[in-house]
Protein backbone atom coordinates (compact mmCIF):
# COMPACT_ATOMS: atom_id res chain seq x y z
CA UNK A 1 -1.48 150.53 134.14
CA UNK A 2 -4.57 151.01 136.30
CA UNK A 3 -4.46 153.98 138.98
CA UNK A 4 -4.97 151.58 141.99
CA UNK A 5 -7.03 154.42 144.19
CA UNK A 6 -10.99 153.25 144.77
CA UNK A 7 -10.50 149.99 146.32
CA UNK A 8 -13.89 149.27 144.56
CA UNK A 9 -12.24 149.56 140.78
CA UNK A 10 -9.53 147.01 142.33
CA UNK A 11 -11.50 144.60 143.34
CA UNK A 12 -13.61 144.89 140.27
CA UNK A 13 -10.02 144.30 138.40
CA UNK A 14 -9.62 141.25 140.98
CA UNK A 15 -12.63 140.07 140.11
CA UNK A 16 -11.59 139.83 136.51
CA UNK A 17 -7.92 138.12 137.32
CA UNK A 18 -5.55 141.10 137.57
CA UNK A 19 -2.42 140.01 139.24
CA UNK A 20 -1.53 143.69 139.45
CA UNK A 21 -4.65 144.16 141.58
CA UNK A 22 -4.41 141.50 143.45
CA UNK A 23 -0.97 142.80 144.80
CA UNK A 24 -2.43 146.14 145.26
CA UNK A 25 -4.79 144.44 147.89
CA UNK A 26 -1.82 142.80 149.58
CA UNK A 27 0.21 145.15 149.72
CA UNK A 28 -2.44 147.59 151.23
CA UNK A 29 -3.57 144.96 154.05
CA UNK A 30 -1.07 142.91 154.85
CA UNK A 31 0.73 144.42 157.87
CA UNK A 32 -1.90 145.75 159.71
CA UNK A 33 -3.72 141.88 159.27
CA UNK A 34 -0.11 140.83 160.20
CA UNK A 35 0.05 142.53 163.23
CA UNK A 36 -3.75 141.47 164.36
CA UNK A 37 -2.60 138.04 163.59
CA UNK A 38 0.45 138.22 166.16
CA UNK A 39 -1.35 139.10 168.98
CA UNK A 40 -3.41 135.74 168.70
CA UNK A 41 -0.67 133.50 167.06
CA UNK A 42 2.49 134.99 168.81
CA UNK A 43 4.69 133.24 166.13
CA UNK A 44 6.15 135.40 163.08
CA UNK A 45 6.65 131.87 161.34
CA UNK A 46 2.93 131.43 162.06
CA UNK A 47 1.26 135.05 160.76
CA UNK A 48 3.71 134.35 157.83
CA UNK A 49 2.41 131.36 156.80
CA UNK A 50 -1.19 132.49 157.53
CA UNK A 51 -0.91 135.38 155.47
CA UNK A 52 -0.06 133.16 152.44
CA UNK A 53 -2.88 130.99 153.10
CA UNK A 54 -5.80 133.52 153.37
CA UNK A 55 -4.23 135.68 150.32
CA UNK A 56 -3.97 132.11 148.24
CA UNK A 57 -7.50 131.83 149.21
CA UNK A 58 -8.07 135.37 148.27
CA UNK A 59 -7.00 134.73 144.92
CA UNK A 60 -8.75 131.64 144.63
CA UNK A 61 -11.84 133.49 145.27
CA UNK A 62 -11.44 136.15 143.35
CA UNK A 63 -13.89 135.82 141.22
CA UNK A 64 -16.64 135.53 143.95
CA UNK A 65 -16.03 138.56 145.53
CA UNK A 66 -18.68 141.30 145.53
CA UNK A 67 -17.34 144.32 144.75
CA UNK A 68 -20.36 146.22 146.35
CA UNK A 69 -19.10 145.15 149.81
CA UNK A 70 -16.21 146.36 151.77
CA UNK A 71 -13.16 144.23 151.24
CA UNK A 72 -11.37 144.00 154.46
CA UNK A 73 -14.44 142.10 156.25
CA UNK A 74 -14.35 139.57 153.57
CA UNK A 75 -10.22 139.56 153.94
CA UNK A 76 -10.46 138.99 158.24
CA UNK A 77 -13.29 136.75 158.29
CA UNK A 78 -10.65 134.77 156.08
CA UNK A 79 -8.56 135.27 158.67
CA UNK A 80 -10.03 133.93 161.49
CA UNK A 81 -11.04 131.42 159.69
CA UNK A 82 -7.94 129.82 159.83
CA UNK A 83 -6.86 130.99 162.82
CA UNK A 84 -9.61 128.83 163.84
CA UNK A 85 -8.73 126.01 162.01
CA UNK A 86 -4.89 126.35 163.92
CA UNK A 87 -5.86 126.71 167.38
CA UNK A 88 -8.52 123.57 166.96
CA UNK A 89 -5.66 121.54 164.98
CA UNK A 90 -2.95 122.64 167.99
CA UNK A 91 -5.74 122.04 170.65
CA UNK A 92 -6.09 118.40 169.46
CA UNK A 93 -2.46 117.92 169.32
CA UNK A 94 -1.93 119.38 172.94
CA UNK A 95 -4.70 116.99 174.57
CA UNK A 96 -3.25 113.85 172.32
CA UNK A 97 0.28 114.88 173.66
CA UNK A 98 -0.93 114.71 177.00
CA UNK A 99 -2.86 111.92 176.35
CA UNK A 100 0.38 110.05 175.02
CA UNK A 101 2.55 111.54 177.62
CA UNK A 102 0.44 109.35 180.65
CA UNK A 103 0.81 106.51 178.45
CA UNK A 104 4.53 107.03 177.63
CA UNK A 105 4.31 107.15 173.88
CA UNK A 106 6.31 110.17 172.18
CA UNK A 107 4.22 112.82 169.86
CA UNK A 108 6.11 115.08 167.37
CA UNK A 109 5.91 118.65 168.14
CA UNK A 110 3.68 120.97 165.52
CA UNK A 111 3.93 124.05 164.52
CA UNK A 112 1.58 125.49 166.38
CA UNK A 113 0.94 123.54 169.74
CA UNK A 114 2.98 126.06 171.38
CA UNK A 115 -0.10 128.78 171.18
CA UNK A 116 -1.71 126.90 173.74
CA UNK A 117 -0.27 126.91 177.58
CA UNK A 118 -0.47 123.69 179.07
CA UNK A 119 -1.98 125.86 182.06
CA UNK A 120 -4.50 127.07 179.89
CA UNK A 121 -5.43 123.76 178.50
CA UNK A 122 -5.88 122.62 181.96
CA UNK A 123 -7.87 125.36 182.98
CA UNK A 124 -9.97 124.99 179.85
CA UNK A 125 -10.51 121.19 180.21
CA UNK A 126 -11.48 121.79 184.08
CA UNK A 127 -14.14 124.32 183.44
CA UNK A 128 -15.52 122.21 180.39
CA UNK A 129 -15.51 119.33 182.66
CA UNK A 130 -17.55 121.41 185.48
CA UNK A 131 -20.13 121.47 182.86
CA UNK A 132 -23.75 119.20 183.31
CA UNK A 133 -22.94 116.54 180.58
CA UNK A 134 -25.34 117.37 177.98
CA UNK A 135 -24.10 121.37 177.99
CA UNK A 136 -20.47 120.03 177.72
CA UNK A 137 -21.53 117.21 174.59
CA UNK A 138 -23.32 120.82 172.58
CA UNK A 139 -20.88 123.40 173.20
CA UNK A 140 -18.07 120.51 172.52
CA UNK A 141 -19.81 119.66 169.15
CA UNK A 142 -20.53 122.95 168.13
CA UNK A 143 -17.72 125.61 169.34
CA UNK A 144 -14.64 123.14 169.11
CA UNK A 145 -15.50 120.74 166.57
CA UNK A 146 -17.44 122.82 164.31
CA UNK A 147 -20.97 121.12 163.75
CA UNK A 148 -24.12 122.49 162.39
CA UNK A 149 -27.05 122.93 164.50
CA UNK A 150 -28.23 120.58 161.69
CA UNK A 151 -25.80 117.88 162.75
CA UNK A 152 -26.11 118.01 166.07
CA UNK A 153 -29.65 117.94 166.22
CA UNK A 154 -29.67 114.56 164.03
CA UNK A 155 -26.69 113.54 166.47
CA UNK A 156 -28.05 113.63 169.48
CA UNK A 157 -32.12 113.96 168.88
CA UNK A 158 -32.52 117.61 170.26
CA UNK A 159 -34.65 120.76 168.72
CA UNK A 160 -32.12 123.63 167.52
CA UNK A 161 -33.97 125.69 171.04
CA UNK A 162 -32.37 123.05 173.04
CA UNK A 163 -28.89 123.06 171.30
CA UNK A 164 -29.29 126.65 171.56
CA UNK A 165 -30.07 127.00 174.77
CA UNK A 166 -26.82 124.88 175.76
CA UNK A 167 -24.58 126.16 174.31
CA UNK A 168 -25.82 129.47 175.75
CA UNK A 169 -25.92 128.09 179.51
CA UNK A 170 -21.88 126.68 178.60
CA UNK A 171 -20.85 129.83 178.13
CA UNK A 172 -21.89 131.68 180.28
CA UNK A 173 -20.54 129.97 182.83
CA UNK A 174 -17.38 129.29 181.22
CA UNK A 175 -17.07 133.19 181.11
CA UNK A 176 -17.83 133.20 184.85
CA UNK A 177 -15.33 130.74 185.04
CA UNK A 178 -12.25 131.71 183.02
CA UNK A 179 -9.56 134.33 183.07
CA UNK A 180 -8.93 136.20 180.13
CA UNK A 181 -6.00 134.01 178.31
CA UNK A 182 -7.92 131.28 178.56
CA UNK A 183 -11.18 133.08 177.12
CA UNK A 184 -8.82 133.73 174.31
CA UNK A 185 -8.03 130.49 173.93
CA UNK A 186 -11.26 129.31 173.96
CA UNK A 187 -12.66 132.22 171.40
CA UNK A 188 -10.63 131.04 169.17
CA UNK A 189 -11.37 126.98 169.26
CA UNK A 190 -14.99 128.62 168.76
CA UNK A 191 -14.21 130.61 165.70
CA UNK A 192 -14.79 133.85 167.78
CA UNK A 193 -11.52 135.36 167.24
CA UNK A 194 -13.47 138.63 165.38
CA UNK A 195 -13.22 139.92 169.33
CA UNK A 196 -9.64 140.20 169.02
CA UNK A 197 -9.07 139.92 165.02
CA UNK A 198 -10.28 143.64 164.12
């Protein structure tokens, strides 16, 4: 039975398929990553089900892991990760709801479309829409749907300078703009949860 004390040993251990270490790991991390989780999912049922997801994908990558860098950056960038993934998937099914709702057609509730306030949506989509039309296009593509530079460059025909320069315009003054639960809200549609994932 290995003495599960340098973190280092266990991933090494991890690295080589240890189940044992593997639960060492959990055990060790998962309720203070729980408890960073609920502040930005506010859902038990939610941090639950998150938790299984990034430690599957821990042990999926187990092998990958370098054991000369400190685990629990590797285990929360993981985590917002998909945190990132829920509050894009819940703020497409909040504007399609609302889309559906104006044209009378019923949407079945998610999971996780209560994390976003319909207040906050509307704030959100007011403030984007404030934005000169090429700023709101870049930031759109890139914070909330994820693109490359790469992709949007080929997209819409602009250097990486420009698309840099956009997206740094859009938020800036969507920070002027915004009041702090909706700056969460928005941090996390951009992946940018580390802020309050920590």
């Amino acid at each position: 039975m290995i003495k599960f004390i340098d973190e280092k040993h266990v991933l090494h251990q991890l690295n080589m398929g240890d189940p044992e270490a593997f639960y060492v790991l959990y055990e060790r991390h998962k309720r203070p990553l729980a408890a960073q989780l609920l502040k930005l999912l506010k859902s038990e049922e939610l941090v639950e089900d998150t938790l299984q997801d990034v430690f599957l994908k821990l042990w999926e990558y187990r092998g990958k892991i370098d054991t000369d860098r400190a685990f629990a950056p590797l285990l929360y960038r993981m985590a917002r990760n998909k945190v990132t993934d829920i509050y894009r998937r819940a703020y497409r099914d909040m504007s399609l709801r609302d889309k559906l709702a104006y044209e009378g057609e019923p949407l079945a509730e998610s999971a996780d479309i209560d994390l976003i306030k319909q207040e906050d949506l509307q704030a959100l989509h007011k403030a984007m829409d404030s934005l000169p039309i090429r700023q709101r296009e870049v930031f759109t593509l890139h914070k909330i749907e994820g693109k490359s530079y790469k992709e949007i460059s080929e997209m819409l025909g602009i250097s990486h300078a420009a698309i840099n320069q956009h997206i740094y315009r859009a938020t800036q003054s969507l920070h002027r703009t915004l009041n702090p639960p909706t700056l969460l809200l928005l941090a996390c549609l951009a992946g940018e949860s580390a802020i309050y994932l920590a």
